[in-house]
Protein backbone atom coordinates (compact mmCIF):
# COMPACT_ATOMS: atom_id res chain seq x y z
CA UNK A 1 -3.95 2.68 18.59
CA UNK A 2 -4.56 4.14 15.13
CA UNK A 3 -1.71 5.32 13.38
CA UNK A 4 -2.21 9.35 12.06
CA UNK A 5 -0.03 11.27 9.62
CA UNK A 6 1.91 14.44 11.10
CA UNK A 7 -0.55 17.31 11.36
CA UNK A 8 0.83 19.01 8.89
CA UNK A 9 0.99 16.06 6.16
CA UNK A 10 -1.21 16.15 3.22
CA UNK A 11 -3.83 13.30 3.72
CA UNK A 12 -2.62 10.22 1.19
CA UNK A 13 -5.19 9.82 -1.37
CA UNK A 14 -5.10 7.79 -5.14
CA UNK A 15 -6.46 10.13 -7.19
CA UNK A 16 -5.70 11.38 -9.83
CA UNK A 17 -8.20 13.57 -11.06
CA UNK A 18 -9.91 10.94 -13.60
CA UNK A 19 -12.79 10.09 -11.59
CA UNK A 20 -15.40 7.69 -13.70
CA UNK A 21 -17.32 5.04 -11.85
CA UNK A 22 -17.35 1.72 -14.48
CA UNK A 23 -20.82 0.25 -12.89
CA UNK A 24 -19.83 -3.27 -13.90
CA UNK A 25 -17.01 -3.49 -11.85
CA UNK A 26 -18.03 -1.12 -9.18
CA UNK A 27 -14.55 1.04 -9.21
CA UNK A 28 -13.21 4.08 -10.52
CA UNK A 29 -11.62 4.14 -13.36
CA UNK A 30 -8.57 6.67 -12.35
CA UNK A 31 -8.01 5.14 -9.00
CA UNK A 32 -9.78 1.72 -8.93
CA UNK A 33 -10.99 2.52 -5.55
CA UNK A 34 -14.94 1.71 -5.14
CA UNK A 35 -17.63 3.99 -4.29
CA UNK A 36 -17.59 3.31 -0.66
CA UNK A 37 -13.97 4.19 -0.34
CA UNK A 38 -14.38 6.66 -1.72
CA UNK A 39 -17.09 8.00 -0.11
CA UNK A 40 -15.48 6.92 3.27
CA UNK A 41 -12.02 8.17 2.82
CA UNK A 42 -11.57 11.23 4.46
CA UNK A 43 -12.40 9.44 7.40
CA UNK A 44 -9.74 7.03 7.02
CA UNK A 45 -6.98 6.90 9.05
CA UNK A 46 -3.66 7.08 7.52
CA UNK A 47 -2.75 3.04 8.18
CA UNK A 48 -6.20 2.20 6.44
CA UNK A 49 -6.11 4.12 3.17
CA UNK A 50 -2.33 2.94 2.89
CA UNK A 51 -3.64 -0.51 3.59
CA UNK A 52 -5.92 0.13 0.83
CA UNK A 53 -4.02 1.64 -1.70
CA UNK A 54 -1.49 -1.20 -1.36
CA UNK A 55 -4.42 -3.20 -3.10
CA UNK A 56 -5.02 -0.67 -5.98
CA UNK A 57 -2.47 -1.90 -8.42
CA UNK A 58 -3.61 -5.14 -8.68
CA UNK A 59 -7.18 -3.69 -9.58
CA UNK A 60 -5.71 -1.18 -11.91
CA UNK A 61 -4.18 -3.67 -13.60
CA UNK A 62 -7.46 -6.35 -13.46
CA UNK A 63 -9.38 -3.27 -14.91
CA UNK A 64 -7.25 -3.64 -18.32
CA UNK A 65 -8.39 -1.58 -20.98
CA UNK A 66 -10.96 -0.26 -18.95
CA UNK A 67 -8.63 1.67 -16.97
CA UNK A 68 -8.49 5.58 -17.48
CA UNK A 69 -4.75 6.14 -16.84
CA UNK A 70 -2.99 3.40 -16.10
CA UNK A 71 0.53 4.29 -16.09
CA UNK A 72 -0.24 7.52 -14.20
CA UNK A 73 -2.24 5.77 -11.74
CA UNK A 74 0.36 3.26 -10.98
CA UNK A 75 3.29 5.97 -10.71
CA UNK A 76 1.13 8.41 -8.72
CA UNK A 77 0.18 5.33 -5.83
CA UNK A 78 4.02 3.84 -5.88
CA UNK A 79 5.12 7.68 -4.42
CA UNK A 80 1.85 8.37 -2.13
CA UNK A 81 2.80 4.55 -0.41
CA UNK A 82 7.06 5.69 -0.44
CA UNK A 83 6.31 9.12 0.85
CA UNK A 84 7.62 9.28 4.32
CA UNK A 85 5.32 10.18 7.12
């Protein structure tokens, strides 16, 4: 059964607003998701995109230099994945 947030729970999402595709590495730079997840999230359910923001960090960090916002990034997926739902 797929897990949902409460009705009236904003939707988890990674973004932060800095939304550059690198083409080399195929992710955004603000969120390090790809374009498919992105395209595809809204139809997500909650247990998936947490699933898959559980991986983001380790790509934020893999893009390096690269990456748009780092530090923001990181911060702004640590309290999406604590929030309670």
């Amino acid at each position: 059964m797929p897990f949902f947030a409460a009705p009236d729970a904003p939707a988890s999402s990674p973004c932060i607003d800095i939304c550059d595709l690198d083409a080399p590495n195929g992710v955004c730079l603000g969120c390090a998701r790809t374009s498919r997840e992105i395209a595809c999230w809204g139809a997500l359910n909650e247990a998936d995109r947490r699933e898959i923001m559980a991986e983001l960090p380790a790509r934020i960090l893999a893009l390096g230099p690269c990456a748009a916002a780092p530090t923001e990034a990181l911060k702004h997926i640590e309290t999406v994945l604590n929030r309670k739902i």
